[in-house]
C-alpha atoms as a PDB file:
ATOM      1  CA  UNK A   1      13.286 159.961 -43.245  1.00  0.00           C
ATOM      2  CA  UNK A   2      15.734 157.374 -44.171  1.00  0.00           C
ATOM      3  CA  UNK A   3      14.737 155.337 -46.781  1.00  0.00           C
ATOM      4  CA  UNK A   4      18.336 153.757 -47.484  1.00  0.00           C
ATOM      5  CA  UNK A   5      17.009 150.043 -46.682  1.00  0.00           C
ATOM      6  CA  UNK A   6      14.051 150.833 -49.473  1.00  0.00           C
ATOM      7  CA  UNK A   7      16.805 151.963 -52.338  1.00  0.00           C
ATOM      8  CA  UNK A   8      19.149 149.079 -51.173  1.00  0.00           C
ATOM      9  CA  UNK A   9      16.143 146.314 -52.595  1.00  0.00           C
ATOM     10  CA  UNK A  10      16.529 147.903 -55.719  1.00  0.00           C
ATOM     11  CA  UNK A  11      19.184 146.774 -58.814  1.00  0.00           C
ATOM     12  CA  UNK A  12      18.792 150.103 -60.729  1.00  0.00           C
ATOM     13  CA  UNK A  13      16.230 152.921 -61.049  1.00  0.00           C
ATOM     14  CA  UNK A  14      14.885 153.853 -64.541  1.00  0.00           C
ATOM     15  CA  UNK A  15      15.315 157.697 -65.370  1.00  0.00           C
ATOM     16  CA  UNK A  16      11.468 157.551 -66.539  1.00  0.00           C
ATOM     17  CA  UNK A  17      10.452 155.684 -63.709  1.00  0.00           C
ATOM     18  CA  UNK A  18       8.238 156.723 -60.539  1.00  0.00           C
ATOM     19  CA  UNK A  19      11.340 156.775 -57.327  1.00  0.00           C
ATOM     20  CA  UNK A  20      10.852 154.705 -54.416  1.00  0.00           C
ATOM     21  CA  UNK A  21      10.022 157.378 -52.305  1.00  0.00           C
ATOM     22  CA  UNK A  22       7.126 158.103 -54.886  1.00  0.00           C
ATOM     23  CA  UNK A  23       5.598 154.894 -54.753  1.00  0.00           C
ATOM     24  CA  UNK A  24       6.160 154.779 -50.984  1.00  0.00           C
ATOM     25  CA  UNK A  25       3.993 158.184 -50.876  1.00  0.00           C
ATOM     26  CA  UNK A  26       1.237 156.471 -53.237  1.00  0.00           C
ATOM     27  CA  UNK A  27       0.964 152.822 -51.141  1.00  0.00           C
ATOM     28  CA  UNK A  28       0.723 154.914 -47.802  1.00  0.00           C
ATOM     29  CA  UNK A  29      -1.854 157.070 -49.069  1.00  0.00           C
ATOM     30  CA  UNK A  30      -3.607 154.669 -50.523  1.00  0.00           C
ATOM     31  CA  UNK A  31      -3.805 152.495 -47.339  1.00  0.00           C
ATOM     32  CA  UNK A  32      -4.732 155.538 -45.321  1.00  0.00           C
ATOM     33  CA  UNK A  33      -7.730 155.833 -47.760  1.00  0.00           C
ATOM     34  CA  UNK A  34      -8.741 152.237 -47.587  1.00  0.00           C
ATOM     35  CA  UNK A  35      -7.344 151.413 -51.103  1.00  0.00           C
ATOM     36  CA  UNK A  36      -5.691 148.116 -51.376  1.00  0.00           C
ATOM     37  CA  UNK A  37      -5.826 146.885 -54.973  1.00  0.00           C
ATOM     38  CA  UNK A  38      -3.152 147.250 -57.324  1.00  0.00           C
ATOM     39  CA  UNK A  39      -5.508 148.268 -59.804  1.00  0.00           C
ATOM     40  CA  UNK A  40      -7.298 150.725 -57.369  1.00  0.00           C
ATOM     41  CA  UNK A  41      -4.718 152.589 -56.861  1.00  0.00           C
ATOM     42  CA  UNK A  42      -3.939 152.607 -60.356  1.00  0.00           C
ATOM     43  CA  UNK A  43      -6.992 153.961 -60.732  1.00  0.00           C
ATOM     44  CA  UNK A  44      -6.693 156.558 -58.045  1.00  0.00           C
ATOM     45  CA  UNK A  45      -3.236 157.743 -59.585  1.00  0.00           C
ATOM     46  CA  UNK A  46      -4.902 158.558 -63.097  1.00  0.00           C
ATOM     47  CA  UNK A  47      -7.926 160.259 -61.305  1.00  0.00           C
ATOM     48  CA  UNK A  48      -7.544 161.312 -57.871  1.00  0.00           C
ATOM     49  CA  UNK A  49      -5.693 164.947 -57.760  1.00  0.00           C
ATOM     50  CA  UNK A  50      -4.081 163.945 -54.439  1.00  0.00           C
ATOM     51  CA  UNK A  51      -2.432 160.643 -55.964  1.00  0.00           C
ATOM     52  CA  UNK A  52      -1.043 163.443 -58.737  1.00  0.00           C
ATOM     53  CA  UNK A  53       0.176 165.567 -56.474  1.00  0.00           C
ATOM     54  CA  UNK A  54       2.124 162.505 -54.615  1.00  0.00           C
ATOM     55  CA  UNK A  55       3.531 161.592 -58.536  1.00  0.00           C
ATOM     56  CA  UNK A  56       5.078 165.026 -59.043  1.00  0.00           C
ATOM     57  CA  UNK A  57       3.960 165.245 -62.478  1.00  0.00           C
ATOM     58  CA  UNK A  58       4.900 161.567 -63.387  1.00  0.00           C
ATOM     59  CA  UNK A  59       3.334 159.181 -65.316  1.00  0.00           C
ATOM     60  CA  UNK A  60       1.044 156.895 -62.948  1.00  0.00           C
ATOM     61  CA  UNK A  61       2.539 153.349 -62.190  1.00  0.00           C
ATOM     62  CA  UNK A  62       1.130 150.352 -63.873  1.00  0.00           C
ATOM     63  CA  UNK A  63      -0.938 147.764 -61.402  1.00  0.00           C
ATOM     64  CA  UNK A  64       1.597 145.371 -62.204  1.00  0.00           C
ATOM     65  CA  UNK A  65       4.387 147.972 -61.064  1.00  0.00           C
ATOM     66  CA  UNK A  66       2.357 148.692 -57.615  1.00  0.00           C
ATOM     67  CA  UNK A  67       1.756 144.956 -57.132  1.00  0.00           C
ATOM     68  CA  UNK A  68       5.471 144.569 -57.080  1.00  0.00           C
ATOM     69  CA  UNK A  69       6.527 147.115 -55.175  1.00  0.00           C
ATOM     70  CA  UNK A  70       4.674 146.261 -52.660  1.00  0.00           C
ATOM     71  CA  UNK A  71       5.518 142.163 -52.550  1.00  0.00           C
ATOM     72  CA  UNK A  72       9.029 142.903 -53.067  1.00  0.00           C
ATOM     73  CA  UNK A  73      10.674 146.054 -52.300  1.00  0.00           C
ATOM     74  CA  UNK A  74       8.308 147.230 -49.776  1.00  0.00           C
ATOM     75  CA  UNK A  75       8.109 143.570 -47.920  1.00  0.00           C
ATOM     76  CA  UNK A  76      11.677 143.561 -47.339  1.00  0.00           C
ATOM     77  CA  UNK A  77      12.551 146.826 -45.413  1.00  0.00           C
ATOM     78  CA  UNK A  78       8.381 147.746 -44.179  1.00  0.00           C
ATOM     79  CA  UNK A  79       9.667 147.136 -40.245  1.00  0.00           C
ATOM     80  CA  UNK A  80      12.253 149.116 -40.526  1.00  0.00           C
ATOM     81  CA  UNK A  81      10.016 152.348 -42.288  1.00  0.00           C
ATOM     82  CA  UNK A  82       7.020 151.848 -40.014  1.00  0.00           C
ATOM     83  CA  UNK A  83       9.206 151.976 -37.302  1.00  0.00           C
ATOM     84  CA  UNK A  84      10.854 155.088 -38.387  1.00  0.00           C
ATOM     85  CA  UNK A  85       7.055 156.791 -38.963  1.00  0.00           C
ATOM     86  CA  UNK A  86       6.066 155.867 -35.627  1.00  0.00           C
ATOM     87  CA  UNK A  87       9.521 157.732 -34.271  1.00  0.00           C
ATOM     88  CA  UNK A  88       8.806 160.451 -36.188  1.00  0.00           C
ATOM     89  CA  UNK A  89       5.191 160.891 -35.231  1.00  0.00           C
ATOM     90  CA  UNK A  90       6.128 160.841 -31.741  1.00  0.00           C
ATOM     91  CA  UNK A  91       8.936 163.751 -31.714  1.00  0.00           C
ATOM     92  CA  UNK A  92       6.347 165.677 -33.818  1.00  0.00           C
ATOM     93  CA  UNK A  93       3.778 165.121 -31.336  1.00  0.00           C
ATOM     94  CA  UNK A  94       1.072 163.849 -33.928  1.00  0.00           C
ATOM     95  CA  UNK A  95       0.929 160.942 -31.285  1.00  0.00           C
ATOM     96  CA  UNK A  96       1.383 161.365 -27.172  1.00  0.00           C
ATOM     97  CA  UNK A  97       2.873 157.641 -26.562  1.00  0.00           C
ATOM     98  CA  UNK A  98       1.088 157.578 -24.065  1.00  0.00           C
ATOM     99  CA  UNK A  99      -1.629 155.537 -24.797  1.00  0.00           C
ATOM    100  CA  UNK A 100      -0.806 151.962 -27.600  1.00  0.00           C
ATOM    101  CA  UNK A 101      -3.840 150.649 -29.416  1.00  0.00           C
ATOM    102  CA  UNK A 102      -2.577 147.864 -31.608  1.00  0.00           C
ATOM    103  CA  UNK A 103      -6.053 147.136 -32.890  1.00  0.00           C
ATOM    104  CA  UNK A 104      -7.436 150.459 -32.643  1.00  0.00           C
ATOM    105  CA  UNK A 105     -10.068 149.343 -29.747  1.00  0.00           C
ATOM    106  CA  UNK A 106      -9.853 151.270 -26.439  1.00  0.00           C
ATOM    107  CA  UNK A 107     -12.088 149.357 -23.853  1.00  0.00           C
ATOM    108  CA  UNK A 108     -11.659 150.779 -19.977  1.00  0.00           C
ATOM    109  CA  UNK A 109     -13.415 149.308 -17.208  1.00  0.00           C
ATOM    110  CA  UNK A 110     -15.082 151.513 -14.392  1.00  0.00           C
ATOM    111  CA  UNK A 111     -15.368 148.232 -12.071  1.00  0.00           C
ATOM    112  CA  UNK A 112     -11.761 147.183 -12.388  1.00  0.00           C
ATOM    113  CA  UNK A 113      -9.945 148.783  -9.497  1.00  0.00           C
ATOM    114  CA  UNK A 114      -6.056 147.262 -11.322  1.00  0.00           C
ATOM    115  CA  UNK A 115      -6.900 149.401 -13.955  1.00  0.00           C
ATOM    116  CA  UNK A 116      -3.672 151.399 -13.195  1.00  0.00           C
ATOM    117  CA  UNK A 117      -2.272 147.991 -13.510  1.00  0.00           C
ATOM    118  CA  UNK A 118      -2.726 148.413 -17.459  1.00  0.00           C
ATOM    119  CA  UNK A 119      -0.509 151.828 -17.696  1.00  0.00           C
ATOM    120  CA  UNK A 120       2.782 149.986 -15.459  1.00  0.00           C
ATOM    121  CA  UNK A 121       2.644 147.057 -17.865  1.00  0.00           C
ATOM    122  CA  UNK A 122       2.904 148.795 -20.867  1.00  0.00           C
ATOM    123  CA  UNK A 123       5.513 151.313 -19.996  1.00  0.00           C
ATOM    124  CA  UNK A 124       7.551 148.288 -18.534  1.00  0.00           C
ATOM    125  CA  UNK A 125       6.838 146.084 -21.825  1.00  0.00           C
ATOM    126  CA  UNK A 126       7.376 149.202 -24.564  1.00  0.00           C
ATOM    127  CA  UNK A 127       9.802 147.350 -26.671  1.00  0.00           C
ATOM    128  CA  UNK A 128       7.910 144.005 -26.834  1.00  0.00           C
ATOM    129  CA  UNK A 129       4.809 146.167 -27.810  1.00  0.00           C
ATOM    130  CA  UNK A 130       6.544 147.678 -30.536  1.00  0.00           C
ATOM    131  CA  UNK A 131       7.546 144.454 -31.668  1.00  0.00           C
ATOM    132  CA  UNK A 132       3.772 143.191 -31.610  1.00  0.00           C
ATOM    133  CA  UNK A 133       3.152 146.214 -33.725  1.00  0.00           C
ATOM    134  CA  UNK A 134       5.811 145.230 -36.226  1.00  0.00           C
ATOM    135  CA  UNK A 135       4.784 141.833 -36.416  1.00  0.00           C
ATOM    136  CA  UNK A 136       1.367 142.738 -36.634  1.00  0.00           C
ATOM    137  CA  UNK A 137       2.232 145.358 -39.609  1.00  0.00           C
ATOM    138  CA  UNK A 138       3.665 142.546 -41.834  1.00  0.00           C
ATOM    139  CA  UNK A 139       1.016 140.464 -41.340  1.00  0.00           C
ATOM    140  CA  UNK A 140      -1.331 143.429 -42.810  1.00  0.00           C
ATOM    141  CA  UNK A 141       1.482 143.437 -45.835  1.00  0.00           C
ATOM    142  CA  UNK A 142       1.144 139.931 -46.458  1.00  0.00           C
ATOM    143  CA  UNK A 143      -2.920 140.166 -46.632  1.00  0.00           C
ATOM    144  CA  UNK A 144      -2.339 143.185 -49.076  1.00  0.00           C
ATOM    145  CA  UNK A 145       0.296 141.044 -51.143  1.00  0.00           C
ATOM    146  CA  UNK A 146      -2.667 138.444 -51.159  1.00  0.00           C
ATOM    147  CA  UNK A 147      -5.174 140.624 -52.296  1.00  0.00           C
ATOM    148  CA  UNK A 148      -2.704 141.980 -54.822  1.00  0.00           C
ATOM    149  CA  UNK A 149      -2.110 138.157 -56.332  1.00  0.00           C
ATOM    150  CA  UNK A 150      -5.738 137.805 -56.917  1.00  0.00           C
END
Protein backbone atom coordinates (compact mmCIF):
# COMPACT_ATOMS: atom_id res chain seq x y z
CA UNK A 1 0.00 0.00 0.00
CA UNK A 2 1.19 3.40 -0.75
CA UNK A 3 1.20 5.54 1.96
CA UNK A 4 3.48 8.35 0.27
CA UNK A 5 0.56 11.11 0.62
CA UNK A 6 0.47 10.06 4.62
CA UNK A 7 4.54 10.63 5.05
CA UNK A 8 4.31 13.77 2.75
CA UNK A 9 1.92 15.62 5.85
CA UNK A 10 4.69 15.04 7.96
CA UNK A 11 7.90 17.69 8.70
CA UNK A 12 10.12 14.98 10.32
CA UNK A 13 9.68 11.62 12.10
CA UNK A 14 11.19 11.15 15.62
CA UNK A 15 13.55 7.99 15.86
CA UNK A 16 11.50 7.11 19.21
CA UNK A 17 8.36 7.80 17.73
CA UNK A 18 5.37 5.36 16.66
CA UNK A 19 5.66 5.59 12.21
CA UNK A 20 2.75 6.62 10.34
CA UNK A 21 2.02 3.41 9.15
CA UNK A 22 1.83 2.39 12.96
CA UNK A 23 -0.63 4.77 13.93
CA UNK A 24 -2.51 4.17 10.67
CA UNK A 25 -2.69 0.31 11.85
CA UNK A 26 -3.91 1.51 15.48
CA UNK A 27 -6.83 4.25 14.16
CA UNK A 28 -8.11 1.47 11.67
CA UNK A 29 -8.28 -1.06 14.21
CA UNK A 30 -9.62 0.89 16.52
CA UNK A 31 -12.53 2.05 14.27
CA UNK A 32 -13.12 -1.52 13.20
CA UNK A 33 -13.64 -2.21 16.97
CA UNK A 34 -15.92 0.69 17.60
CA UNK A 35 -13.21 2.74 19.45
CA UNK A 36 -13.25 6.36 18.72
CA UNK A 37 -11.72 8.29 21.62
CA UNK A 38 -8.32 9.41 21.73
CA UNK A 39 -8.08 8.28 25.10
CA UNK A 40 -9.76 4.87 24.28
CA UNK A 41 -7.50 3.91 22.19
CA UNK A 42 -4.89 4.98 24.39
CA UNK A 43 -6.24 2.81 26.57
CA UNK A 44 -6.55 -0.09 24.23
CA UNK A 45 -2.75 0.35 23.18
CA UNK A 46 -1.50 -0.12 26.92
CA UNK A 47 -3.97 -3.11 27.40
CA UNK A 48 -5.30 -4.75 24.47
CA UNK A 49 -2.59 -7.47 23.09
CA UNK A 50 -3.84 -6.80 19.54
CA UNK A 51 -3.15 -2.88 19.78
CA UNK A 52 0.60 -4.31 20.94
CA UNK A 53 0.98 -6.37 18.35
CA UNK A 54 -0.01 -3.37 15.78
CA UNK A 55 2.91 -1.14 17.94
CA UNK A 56 5.69 -3.63 17.24
CA UNK A 57 7.03 -3.39 20.59
CA UNK A 58 6.72 0.49 20.81
CA UNK A 59 5.79 2.60 23.38
CA UNK A 60 1.86 3.36 23.08
CA UNK A 61 1.00 6.91 21.66
CA UNK A 62 -0.21 9.57 23.96
CA UNK A 63 -4.16 10.65 23.45
CA UNK A 64 -2.91 13.88 22.54
CA UNK A 65 -0.57 12.17 19.80
CA UNK A 66 -3.73 10.02 18.40
CA UNK A 67 -5.96 13.11 18.54
CA UNK A 68 -3.57 14.69 16.15
CA UNK A 69 -2.91 12.27 13.92
CA UNK A 70 -6.04 11.83 13.19
CA UNK A 71 -7.19 15.83 12.71
CA UNK A 72 -4.14 16.45 10.85
CA UNK A 73 -2.16 13.95 9.11
CA UNK A 74 -4.82 11.49 8.62
CA UNK A 75 -7.55 14.32 7.44
CA UNK A 76 -5.41 15.39 4.73
CA UNK A 77 -4.61 12.24 2.58
CA UNK A 78 -7.86 9.71 4.24
CA UNK A 79 -9.54 9.77 0.41
CA UNK A 80 -6.76 8.90 -1.08
CA UNK A 81 -5.95 5.62 1.59
CA UNK A 82 -9.59 4.53 1.76
CA UNK A 83 -9.61 4.51 -1.73
CA UNK A 84 -6.55 2.48 -2.04
CA UNK A 85 -8.16 -0.21 0.76
CA UNK A 86 -11.20 -0.49 -1.15
CA UNK A 87 -8.83 -1.36 -4.46
CA UNK A 88 -7.08 -3.62 -2.62
CA UNK A 89 -9.98 -5.46 -1.07
CA UNK A 90 -11.41 -5.93 -4.36
CA UNK A 91 -8.28 -7.65 -6.26
CA UNK A 92 -8.05 -9.77 -3.05
CA UNK A 93 -11.53 -10.71 -3.32
CA UNK A 94 -12.41 -9.85 0.44
CA UNK A 95 -15.26 -7.87 -1.41
CA UNK A 96 -17.20 -9.08 -4.88
CA UNK A 97 -18.04 -5.33 -6.18
CA UNK A 98 -20.79 -6.46 -6.97
CA UNK A 99 -23.08 -5.34 -4.61
CA UNK A 100 -22.31 -1.14 -2.85
CA UNK A 101 -23.89 -0.53 0.52
CA UNK A 102 -22.86 2.96 1.50
CA UNK A 103 -24.81 2.76 4.72
CA UNK A 104 -24.56 -0.79 5.30
CA UNK A 105 -28.56 -1.35 4.78
CA UNK A 106 -29.58 -3.81 2.02
CA UNK A 107 -33.44 -3.43 1.51
CA UNK A 108 -34.85 -5.50 -1.80
CA UNK A 109 -38.31 -5.41 -2.77
CA UNK A 110 -40.23 -8.64 -3.96
CA UNK A 111 -43.14 -6.30 -5.46
CA UNK A 112 -40.87 -4.05 -7.47
CA UNK A 113 -40.66 -5.59 -10.91
CA UNK A 114 -37.50 -2.47 -11.92
CA UNK A 115 -35.66 -4.08 -9.42
CA UNK A 116 -33.04 -5.00 -12.13
CA UNK A 117 -33.28 -1.34 -12.66
CA UNK A 118 -31.09 -0.95 -9.34
CA UNK A 119 -28.01 -3.26 -10.68
CA UNK A 120 -27.80 -1.01 -14.43
CA UNK A 121 -27.67 2.19 -12.39
CA UNK A 122 -25.01 1.40 -10.30
CA UNK A 123 -22.67 -0.23 -12.71
CA UNK A 124 -23.36 2.87 -15.03
CA UNK A 125 -22.81 5.42 -11.97
CA UNK A 126 -19.54 3.40 -10.30
CA UNK A 127 -17.37 6.41 -10.15
CA UNK A 128 -19.96 8.86 -8.72
CA UNK A 129 -20.65 6.08 -6.07
CA UNK A 130 -17.22 5.93 -5.11
CA UNK A 131 -17.17 9.47 -4.77
CA UNK A 132 -20.35 9.35 -2.37
CA UNK A 133 -18.30 6.88 -0.45
CA UNK A 134 -15.37 9.26 -0.18
CA UNK A 135 -17.36 12.06 0.74
CA UNK A 136 -19.24 10.14 3.04
CA UNK A 137 -15.81 8.75 4.70
CA UNK A 138 -14.65 12.32 5.60
CA UNK A 139 -17.64 13.21 6.97
CA UNK A 140 -17.19 10.07 9.50
CA UNK A 141 -13.44 11.72 10.05
CA UNK A 142 -14.74 14.95 10.86
CA UNK A 143 -17.37 13.42 13.57
CA UNK A 144 -14.29 11.44 14.98
CA UNK A 145 -12.11 14.77 14.97
CA UNK A 146 -15.23 16.15 16.96
CA UNK A 147 -15.41 13.59 19.35
CA UNK A 148 -11.65 13.78 19.69
CA UNK A 149 -11.90 17.82 20.60
CA UNK A 150 -14.23 17.06 23.37
Amino acid sequence: MNLSDLYETYDRIRKNQVTPRQMLKIVIYAAMNRVYSSRDIESACKRDINFMCLLDGASAPDHSTIARFISIYLSQCAKQIMAQVGTILLELGEISGENIFIDGTKIESVANKYTFVWKKAVLKNMIKLTEKKSRRYVVVMCLMQKRLLR
